[in-house]
Protein backbone atom coordinates (compact mmCIF):
# COMPACT_ATOMS: atom_id res chain seq x y z
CA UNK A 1 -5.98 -9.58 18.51
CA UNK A 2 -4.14 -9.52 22.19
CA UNK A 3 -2.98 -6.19 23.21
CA UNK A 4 0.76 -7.19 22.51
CA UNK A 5 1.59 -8.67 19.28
CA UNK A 6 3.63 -9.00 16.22
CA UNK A 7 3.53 -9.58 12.48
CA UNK A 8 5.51 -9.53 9.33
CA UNK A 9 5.72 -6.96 6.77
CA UNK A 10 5.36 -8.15 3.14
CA UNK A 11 4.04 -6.56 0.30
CA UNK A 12 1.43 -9.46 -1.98
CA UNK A 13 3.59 -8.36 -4.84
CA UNK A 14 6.80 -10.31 -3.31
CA UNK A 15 5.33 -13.39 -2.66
CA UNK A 16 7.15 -15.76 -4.90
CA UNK A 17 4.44 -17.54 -8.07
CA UNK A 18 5.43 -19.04 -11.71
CA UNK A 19 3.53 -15.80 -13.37
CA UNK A 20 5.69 -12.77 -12.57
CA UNK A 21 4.26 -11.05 -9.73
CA UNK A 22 2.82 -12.28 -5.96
CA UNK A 23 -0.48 -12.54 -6.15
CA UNK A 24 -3.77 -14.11 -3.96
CA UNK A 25 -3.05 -17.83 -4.59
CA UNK A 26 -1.07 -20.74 -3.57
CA UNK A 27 1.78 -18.95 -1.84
CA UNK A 28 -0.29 -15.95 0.11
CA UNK A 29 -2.06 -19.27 1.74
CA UNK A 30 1.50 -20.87 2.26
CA UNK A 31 2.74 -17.12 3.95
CA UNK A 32 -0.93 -16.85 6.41
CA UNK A 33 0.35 -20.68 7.54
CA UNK A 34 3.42 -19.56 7.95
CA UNK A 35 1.82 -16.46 10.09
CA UNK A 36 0.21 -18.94 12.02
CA UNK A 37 3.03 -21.60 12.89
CA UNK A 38 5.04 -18.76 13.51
CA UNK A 39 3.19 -16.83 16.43
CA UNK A 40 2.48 -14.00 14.42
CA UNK A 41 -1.25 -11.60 14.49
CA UNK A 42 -0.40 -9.52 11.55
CA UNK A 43 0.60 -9.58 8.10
CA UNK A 44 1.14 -5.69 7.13
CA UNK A 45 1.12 -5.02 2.80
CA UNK A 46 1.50 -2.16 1.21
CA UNK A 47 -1.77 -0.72 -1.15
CA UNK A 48 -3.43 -3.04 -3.39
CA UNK A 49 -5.05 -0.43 -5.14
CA UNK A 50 -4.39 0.06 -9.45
CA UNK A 51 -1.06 0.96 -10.61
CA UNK A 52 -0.28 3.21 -13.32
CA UNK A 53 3.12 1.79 -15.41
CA UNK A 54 4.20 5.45 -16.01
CA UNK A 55 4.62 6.10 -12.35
CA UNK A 56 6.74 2.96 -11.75
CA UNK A 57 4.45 1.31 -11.02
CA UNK A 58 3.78 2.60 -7.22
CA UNK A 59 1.25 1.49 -5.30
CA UNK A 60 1.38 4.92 -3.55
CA UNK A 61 0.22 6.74 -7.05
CA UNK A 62 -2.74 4.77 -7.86
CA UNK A 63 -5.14 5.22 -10.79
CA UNK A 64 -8.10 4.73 -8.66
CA UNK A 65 -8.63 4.94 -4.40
CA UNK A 66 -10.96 2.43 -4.60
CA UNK A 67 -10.16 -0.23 -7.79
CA UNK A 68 -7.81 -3.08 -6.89
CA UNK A 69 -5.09 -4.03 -8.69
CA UNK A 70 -6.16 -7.02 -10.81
CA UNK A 71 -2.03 -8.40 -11.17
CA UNK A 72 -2.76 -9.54 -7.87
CA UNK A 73 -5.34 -12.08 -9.20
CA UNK A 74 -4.24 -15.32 -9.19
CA UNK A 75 -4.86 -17.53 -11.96
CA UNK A 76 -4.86 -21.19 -10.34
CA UNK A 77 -7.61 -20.18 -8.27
CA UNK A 78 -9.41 -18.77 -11.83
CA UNK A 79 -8.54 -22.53 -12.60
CA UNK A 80 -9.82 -24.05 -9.59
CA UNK A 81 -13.44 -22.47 -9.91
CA UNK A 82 -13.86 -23.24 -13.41
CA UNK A 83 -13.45 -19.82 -15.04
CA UNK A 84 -10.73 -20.84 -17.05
CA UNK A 85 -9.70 -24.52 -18.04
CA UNK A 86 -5.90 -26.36 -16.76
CA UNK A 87 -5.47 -26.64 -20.53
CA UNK A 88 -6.56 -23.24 -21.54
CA UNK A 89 -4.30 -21.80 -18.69
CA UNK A 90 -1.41 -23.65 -19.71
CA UNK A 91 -1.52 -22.63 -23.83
CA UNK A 92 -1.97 -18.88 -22.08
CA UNK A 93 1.34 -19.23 -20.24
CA UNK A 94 3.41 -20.71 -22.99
CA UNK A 95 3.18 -17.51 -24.42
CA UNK A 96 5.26 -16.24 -21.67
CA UNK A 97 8.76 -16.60 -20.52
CA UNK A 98 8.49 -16.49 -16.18
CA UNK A 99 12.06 -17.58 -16.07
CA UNK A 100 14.20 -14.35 -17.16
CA UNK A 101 13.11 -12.51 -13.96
CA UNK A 102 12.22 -15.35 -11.50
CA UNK A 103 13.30 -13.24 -7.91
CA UNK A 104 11.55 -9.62 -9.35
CA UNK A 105 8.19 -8.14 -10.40
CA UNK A 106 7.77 -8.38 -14.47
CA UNK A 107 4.89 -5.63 -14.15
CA UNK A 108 4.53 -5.23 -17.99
CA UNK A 109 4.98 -9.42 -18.66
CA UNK A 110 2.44 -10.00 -15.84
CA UNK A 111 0.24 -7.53 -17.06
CA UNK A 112 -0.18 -8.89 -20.36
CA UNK A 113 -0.71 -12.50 -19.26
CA UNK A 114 -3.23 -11.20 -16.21
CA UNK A 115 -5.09 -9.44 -18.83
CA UNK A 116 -5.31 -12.30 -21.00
CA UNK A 117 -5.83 -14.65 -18.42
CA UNK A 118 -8.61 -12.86 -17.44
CA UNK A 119 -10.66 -12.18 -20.81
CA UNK A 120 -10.56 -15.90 -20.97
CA UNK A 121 -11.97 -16.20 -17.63
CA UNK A 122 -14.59 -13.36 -18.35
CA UNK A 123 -15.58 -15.51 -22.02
CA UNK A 124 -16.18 -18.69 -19.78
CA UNK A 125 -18.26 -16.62 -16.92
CA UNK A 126 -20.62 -14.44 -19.55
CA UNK A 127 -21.49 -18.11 -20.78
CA UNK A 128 -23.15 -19.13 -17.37
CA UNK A 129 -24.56 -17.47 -14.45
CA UNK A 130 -23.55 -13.72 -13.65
CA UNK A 131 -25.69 -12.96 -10.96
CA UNK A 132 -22.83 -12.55 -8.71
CA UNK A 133 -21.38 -9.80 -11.18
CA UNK A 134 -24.56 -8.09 -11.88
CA UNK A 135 -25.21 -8.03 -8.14
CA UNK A 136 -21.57 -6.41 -7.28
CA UNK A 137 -21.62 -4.27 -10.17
CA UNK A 138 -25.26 -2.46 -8.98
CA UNK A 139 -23.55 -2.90 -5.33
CA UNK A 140 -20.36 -0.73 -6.36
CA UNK A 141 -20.90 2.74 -6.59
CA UNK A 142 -17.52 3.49 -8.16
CA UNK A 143 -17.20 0.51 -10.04
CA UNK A 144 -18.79 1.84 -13.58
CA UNK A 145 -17.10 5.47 -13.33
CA UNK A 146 -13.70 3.71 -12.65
CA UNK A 147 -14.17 0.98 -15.57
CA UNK A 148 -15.22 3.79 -18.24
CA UNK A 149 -12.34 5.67 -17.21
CA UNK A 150 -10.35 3.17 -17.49
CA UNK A 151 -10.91 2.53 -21.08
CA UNK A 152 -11.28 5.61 -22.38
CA UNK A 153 -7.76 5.90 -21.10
CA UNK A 154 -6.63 3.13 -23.58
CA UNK A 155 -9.02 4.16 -26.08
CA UNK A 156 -7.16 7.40 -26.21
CA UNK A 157 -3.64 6.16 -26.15
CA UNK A 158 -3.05 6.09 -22.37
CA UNK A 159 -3.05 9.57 -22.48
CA UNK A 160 -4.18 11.49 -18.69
CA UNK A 161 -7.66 12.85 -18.61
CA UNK A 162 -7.11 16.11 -18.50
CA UNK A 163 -5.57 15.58 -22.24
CA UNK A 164 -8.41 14.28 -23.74
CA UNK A 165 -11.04 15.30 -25.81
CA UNK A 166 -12.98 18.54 -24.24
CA UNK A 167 -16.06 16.37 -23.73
CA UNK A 168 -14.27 13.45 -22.51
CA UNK A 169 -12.09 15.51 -19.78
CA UNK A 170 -15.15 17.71 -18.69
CA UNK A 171 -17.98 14.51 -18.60
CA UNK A 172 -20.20 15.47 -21.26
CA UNK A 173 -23.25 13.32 -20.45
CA UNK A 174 -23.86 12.63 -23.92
CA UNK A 175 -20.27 11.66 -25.38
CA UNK A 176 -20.05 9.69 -22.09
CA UNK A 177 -23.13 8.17 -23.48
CA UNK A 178 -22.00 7.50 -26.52
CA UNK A 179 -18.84 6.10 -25.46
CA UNK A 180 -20.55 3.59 -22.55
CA UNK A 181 -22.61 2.62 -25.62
CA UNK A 182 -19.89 1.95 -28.25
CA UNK A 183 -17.16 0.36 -25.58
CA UNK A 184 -19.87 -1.87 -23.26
CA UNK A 185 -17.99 -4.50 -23.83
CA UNK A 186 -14.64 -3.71 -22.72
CA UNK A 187 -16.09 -1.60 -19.73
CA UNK A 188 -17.71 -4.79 -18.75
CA UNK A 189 -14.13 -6.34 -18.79
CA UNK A 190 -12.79 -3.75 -16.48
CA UNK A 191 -15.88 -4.30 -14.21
CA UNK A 192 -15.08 -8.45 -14.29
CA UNK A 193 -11.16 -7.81 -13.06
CA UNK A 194 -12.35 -5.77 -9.95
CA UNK A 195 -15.44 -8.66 -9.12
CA UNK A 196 -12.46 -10.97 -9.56
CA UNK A 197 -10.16 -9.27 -7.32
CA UNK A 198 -12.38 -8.23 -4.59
CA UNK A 199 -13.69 -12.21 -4.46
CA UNK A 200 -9.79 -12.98 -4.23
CA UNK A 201 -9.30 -10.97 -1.32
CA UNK A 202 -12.02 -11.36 0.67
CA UNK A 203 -11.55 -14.84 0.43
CA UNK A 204 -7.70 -14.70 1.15
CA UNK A 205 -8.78 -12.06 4.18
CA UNK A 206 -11.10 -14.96 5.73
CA UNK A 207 -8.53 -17.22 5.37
CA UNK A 208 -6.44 -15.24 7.21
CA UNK A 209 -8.94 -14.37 10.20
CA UNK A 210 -9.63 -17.96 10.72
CA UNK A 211 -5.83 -18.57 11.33
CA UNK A 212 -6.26 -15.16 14.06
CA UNK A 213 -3.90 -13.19 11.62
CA UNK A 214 -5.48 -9.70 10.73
CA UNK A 215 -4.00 -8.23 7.21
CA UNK A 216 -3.18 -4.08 7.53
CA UNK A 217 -3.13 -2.25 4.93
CA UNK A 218 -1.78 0.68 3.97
CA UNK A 219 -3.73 3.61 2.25
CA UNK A 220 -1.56 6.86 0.60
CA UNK A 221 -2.72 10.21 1.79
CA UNK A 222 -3.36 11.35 -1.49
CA UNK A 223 -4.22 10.45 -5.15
CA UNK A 224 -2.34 11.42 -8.56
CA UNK A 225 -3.74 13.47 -10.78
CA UNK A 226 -4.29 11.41 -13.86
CA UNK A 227 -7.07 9.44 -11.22
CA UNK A 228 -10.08 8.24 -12.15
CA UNK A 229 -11.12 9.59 -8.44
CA UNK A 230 -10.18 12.94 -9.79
CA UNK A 231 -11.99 12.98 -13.25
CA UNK A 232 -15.26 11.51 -11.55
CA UNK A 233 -15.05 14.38 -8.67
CA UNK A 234 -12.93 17.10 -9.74
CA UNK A 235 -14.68 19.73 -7.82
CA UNK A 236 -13.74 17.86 -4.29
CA UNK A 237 -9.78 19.03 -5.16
CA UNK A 238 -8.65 22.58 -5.48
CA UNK A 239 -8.64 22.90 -9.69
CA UNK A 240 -9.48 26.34 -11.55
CA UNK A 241 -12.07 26.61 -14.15
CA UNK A 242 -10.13 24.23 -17.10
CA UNK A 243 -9.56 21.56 -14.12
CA UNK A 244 -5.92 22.33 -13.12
CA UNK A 245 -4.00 22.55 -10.32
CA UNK A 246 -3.85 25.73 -8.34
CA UNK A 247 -2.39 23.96 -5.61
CA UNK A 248 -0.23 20.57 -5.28
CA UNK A 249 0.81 18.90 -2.32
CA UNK A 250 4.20 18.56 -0.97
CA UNK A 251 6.68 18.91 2.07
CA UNK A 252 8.31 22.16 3.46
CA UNK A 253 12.34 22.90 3.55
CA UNK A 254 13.83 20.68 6.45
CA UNK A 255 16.96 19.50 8.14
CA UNK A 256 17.42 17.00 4.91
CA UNK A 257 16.11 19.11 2.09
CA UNK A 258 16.76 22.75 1.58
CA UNK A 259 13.61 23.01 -0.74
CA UNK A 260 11.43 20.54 0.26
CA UNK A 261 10.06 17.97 -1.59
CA UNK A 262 7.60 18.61 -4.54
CA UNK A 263 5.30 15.72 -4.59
CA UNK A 264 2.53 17.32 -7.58
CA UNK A 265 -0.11 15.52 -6.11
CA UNK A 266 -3.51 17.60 -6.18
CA UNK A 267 -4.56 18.88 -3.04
CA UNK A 268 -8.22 18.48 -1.33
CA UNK A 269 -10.68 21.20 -1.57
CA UNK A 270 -11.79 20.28 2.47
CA UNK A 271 -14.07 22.81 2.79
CA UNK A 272 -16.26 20.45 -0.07
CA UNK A 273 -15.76 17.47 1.73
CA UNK A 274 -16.64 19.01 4.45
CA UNK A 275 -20.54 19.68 3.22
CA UNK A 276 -20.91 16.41 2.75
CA UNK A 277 -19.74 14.61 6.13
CA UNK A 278 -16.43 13.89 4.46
CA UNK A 279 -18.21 11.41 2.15
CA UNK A 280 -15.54 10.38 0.22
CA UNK A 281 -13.49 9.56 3.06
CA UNK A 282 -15.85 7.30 4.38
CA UNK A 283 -16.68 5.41 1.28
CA UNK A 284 -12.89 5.23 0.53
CA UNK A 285 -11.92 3.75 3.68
CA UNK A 286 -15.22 1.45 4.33
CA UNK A 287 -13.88 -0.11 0.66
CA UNK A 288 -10.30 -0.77 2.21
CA UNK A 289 -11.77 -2.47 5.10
CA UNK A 290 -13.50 -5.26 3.17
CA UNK A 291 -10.05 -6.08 2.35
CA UNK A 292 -8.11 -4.96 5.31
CA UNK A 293 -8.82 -5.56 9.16
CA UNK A 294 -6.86 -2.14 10.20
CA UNK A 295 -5.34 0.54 8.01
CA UNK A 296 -1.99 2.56 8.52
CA UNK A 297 -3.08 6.00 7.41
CA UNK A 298 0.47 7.13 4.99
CA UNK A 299 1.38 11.05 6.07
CA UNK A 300 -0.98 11.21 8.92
CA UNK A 301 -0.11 14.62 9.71
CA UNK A 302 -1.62 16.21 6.42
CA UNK A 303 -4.92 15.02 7.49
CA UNK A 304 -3.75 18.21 10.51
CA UNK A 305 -2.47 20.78 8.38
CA UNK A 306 -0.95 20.56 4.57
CA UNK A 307 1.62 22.01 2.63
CA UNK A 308 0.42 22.97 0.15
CA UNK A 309 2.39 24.43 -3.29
CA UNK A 310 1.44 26.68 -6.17
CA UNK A 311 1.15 24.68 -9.46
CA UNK A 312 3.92 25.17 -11.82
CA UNK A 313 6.84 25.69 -9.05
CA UNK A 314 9.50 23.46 -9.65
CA UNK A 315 10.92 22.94 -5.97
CA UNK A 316 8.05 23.11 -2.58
CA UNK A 317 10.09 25.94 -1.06
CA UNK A 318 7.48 28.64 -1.42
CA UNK A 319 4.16 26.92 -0.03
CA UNK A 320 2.11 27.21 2.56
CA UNK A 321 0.66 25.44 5.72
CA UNK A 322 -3.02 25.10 5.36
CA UNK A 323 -5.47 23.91 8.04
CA UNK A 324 -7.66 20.81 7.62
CA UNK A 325 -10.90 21.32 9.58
CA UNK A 326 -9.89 17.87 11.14
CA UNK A 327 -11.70 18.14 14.67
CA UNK A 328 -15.21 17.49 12.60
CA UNK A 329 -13.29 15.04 10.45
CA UNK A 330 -11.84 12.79 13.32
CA UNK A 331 -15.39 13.33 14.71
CA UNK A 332 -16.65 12.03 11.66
CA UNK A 333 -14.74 8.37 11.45
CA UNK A 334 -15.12 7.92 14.62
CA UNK A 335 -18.92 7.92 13.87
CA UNK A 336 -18.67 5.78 11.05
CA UNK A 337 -15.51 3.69 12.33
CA UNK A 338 -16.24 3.85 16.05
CA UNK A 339 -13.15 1.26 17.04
CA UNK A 340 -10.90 3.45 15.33
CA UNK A 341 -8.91 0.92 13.37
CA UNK A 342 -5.94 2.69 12.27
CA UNK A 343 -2.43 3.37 12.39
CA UNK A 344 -0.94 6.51 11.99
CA UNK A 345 2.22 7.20 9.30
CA UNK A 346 3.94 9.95 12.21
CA UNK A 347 7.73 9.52 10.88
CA UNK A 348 10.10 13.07 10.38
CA UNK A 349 9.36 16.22 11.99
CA UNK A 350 5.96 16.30 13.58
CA UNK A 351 4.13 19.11 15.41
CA UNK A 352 2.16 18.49 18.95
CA UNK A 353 -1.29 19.04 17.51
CA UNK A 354 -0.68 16.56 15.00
CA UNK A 355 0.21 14.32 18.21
CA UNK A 356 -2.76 15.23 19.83
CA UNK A 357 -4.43 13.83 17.67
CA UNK A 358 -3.32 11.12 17.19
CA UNK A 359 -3.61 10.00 20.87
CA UNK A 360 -6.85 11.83 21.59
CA UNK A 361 -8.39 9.19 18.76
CA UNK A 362 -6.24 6.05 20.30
CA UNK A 363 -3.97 5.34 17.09
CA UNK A 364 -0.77 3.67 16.68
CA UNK A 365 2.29 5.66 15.57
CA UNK A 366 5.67 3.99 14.25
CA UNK A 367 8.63 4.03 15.55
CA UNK A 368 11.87 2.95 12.98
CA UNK A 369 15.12 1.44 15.10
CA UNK A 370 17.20 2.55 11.78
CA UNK A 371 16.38 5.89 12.64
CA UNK A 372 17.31 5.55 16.59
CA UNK A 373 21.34 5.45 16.76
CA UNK A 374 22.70 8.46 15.44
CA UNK A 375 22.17 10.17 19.50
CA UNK A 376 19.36 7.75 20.83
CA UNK A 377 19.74 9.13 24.30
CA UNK A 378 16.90 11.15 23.70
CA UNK A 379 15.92 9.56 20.32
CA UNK A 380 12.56 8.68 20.44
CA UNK A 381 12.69 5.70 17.78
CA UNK A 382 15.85 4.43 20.48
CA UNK A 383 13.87 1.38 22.84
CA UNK A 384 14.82 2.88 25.55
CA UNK A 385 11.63 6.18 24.89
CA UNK A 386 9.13 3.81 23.05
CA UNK A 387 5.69 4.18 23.85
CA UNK A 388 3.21 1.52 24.42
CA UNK A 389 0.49 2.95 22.11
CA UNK A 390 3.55 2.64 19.27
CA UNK A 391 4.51 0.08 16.24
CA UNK A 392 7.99 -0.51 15.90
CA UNK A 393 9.62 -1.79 13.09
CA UNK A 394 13.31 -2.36 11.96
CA UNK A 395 12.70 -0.41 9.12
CA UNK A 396 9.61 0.16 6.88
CA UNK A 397 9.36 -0.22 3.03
CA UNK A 398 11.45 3.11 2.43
CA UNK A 399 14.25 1.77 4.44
CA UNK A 400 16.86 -0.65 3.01
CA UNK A 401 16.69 -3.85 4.69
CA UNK A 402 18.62 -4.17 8.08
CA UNK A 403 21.22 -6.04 6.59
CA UNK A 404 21.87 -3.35 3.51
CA UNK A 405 21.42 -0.53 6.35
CA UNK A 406 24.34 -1.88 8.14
CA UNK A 407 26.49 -2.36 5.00
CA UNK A 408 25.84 0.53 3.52
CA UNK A 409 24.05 3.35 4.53
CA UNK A 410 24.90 3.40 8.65
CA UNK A 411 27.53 5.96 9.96
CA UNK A 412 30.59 5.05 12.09
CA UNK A 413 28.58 7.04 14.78
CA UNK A 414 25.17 4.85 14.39
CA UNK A 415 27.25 1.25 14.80
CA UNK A 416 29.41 2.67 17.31
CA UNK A 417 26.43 3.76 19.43
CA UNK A 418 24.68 0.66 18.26
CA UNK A 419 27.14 -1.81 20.28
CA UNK A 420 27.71 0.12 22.85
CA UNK A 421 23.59 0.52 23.19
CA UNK A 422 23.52 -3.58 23.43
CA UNK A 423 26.63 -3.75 24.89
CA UNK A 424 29.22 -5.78 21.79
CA UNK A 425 30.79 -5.20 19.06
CA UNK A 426 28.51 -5.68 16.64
CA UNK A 427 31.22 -6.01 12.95
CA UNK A 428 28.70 -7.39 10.06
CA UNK A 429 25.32 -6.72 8.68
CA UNK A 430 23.78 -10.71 9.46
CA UNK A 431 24.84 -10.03 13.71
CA UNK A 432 23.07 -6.46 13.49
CA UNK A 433 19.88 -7.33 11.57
CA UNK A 434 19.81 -10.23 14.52
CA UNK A 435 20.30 -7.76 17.12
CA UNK A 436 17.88 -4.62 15.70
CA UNK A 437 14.91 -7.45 15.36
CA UNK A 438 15.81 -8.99 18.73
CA UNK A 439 15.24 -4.84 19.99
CA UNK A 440 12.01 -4.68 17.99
CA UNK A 441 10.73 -7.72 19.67
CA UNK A 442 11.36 -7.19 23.19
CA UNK A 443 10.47 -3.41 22.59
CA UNK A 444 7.50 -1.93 25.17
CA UNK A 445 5.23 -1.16 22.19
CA UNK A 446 2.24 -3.25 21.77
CA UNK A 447 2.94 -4.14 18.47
CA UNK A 448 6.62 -4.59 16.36
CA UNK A 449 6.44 -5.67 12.74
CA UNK A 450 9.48 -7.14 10.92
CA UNK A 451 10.05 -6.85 7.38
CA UNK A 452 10.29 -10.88 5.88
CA UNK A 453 13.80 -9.53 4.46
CA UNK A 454 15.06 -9.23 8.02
CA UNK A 455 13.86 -12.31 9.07
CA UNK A 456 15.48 -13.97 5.36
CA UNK A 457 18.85 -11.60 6.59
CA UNK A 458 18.94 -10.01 3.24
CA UNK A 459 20.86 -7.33 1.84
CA UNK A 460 20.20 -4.05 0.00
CA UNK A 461 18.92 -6.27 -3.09
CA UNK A 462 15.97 -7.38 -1.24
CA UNK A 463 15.23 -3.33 -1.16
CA UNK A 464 10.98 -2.39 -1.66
CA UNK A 465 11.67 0.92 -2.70
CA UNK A 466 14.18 4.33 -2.84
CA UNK A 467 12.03 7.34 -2.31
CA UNK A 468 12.67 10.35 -4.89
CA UNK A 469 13.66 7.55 -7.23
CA UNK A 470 11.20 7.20 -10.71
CA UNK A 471 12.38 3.73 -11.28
CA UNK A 472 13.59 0.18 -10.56
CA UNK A 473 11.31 0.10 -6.89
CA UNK A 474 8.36 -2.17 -6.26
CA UNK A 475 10.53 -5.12 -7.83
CA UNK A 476 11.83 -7.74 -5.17
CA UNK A 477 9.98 -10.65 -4.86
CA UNK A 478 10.98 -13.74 -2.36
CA UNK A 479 12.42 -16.93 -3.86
CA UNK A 480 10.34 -19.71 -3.32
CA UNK A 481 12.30 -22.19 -1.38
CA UNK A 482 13.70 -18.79 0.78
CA UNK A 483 12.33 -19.52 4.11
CA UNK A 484 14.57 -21.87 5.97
CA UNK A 485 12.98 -24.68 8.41
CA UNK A 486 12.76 -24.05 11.72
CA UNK A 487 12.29 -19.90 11.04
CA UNK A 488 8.84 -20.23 12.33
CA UNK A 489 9.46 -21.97 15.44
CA UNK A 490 12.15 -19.59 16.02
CA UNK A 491 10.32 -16.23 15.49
CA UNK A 492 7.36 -18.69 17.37
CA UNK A 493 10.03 -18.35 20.46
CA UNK A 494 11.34 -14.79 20.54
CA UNK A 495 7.40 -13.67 20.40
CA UNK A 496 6.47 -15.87 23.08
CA UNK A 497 9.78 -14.93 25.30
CA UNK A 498 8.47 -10.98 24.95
CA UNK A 499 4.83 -12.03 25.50
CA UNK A 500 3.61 -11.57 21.78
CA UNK A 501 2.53 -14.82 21.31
């Protein structure tokens, strides 16, 4: 990838399909040519790891940091390598009515067709050759821990871990034995929907390389509770005795929240990970790179120093700052990762060693041009203070879209100091989301991604995702015939005209 460049921002999950979510097939290959045609190095999505229904189904609360999320599996190219039959494929989606949410994610619909879809395919491959299974299953070292927790979940009513039987929730070897030995088949099922969705998105990466796009990912700081990461390794976060919290993670009181925010996340025991080289780590973010070509790091700065809050509070106001002993863990990816390939999440109120870091180790921060108008004279997300070692965005998958920003969440203060910073009037939301990507563009940071909503001029509906809100996020997926002709040539253009292309 050049030095200056630019890319797109769209989560897999939007990509328009006939089964209810995005997903690896047909239209992730029509979006990488449309990369392509369009002058663009980088397609940015958000995790792709397991979601868990009863926490909306965010991507940043996964069930596992390692499992994929097997809705993203897409079922023509089952059908194309002979796992599952055209006619078989087409009696398993007459069971389902696509058309009553055709423009959003149907997590629950798609789930239960996936999951058919899938056994079928499973059936068909247990009936041939499974070398290729047997050989990533032995290959996986967190594949089998992930798959049994996975079904003793369901066996036990999708209850968390840490409700479950004594000798479930602490590992007994010997009901874990017992269980493996009753439920080998439908562990084996689990094990088939990750060999199906890592072959997806390798494949789909390559794809994507050959056309000189690179895919970044993103990867959340930290894991929820009811993980299977958690269960398999409770003793690398800080639990008591009876494997709960003492500490959850969290943000202090600020300028926008007089008591913080309470995340409930459990917190890293690092002086464990640290015995160990930061194992974990490693192994976590060696898995995301089979999938990924560079990774923005989500709340960069608690990989410095976290907040950390005692379990049971009910706001973050009374934690503490505690110190990650991240010289010898910087030390330690850049041993195992030695080009560094990351991007740091450096957004809100950040201290200098955090920024230290940061450049000392050569990583990308963001900069967000929603945030830069309320004073930008000495704004740092305004253009006129970017940094080269920066990506800039419009606005990231927390933001509204330009458009929606414009209409309904910007100040009299932000458009006024908006026109006069490009010198018109600037009245309606289609002229500003013009304007704000036309600044991210020409910006002096080596890299600016655009969210495909700006590009589409969409409003607040097109929204990813409301932070602090439990539901209704994760939803908006693009309409098939939504990208106009000529967009490519035209984004093809403005790239070349500010040397990213």
């Amino acid at each position: 990838m050049s030095k200056r460049c630019s890319g797109i921002l769209l989560p897999v999950t939007s990509l328009p399909s006939g089964y209810g979510i995005g997903d690896f097939g047909p239209e992730a290959l029509k979006f990488g040519k449309f990369l392509h045609d369009a002058g663009q190095k980088i397609w940015q999505v958000l995790p792709m790891t397991a979601v868990d229904p009863g926490c909306g189904n965010s991507p940043y609360s996964p069930t596992s940091a390692f499992a994929g999320n097997y809705l993203l599996v897409s079922p023509e190219i089952l059908s194309d390598e002979g796992l599952i039959t055209p006619d078989e494929l087409k009696k398993i989606s007459a069971k389902y009515d696509f058309t009553v949410h055709p423009e959003t994610v149907d997590y629950e619909l798609a789930g239960a067709f996936k999951t058919e879809v899938l056994n079928a395919a499973c059936k068909h491959m247990m009936k041939g050759s499974t070398s290729d299974f047997r050989a990533f299953v032995d290959e996986t070292e967190w594949l089998e821990p992930f798959a049994l927790f996975s079904v003793i979940k369901k066996v036990q009513g999708g209850a968390a871990w840490y409700e479950w039987p004594d000798e479930l929730k602490h590992r007994d070897e010997e009901a874990l034995r017992k269980f493996k030995a009753e439920y080998s088949e439908e562990i084996a099922r689990q094990e088939f929907y990750q060999y199906i969705f890592f072959r997806q998105v390798k494949s789909l990466h390559k794809y994507l390389n050959e056309l000189d796009v690179e895919i970044v990912g993103d990867m959340p700081l930290y894991v929820t509770r009811d993980c299977a990461d958690v269960w398999q390794n409770p003793g690398q976060f800080d639990f008591d005795g009876d494997l709960n919290p003492v500490t959850v993670a969290g943000v202090p009181p600020d300028y926008f929240s007089a008591t913080g925010q309470l995340w409930g996340n459990p917190t890293y025991k690092w002086d464990v990970m640290e015995k160990d080289g930061f194992n974990w780590w490693i192994k976590r973010l060696k898995n995301l790179l089979t999938m990924f070509d560079r990774i923005r790091i989500d709340h960069f700065r608690g990989l410095i120093a976290y907040w950390a809050v005692p379990y049971g509070e009910e706001t973050a106001k009374n934690g503490k700052w505690i110190d990650v002993p991240y010289e010898k863990f910087f030390a330690a990816l850049k041993e195992n990762f030695p080009e560094m390939p990351f991007w740091a999440e450096n957004l809100g109120i950040i201290t200098p060693d955090v920024e230290k870091v940061r450049k000392d180790y050569g990583l990308p921060g963001m900069l967000v041009l929603h945030f830069a108008f309320g004073n930008p004279s000495d704004n740092p997300y305004a253009p006129h203070n970017h940094t080269r070692d920066s990506v800039v965005y419009t606005g990231t998958h927390d933001n509204n879209t330009s458009r929606g920003w414009f209409e309904n969440d910007a100040t009299e203060d932000e458009i006024k100091n908006f026109s006069l910073y490009i010198g018109r009037d600037v009245m309606d939301g289609y002229i500003f989301t013009s304007e704000v990507t036309r600044l991210a563009v020409s910006s002096v940071a080596d890299t600016a991604v655009i969210p495909m909503q700006d590009y589409l001029r969409l409003g607040a509906e097109a929204r990813i995702n409301i932070p602090s809100t439990p539901s209704g996020n994760w939803s908006w997926r693009m309409k098939s015939d939504a990208v106009p002709d000529g967009l490519a040539d035209r984004i093809k253009a403005a790239s070349k005209l500010y040397g990213r292309a």
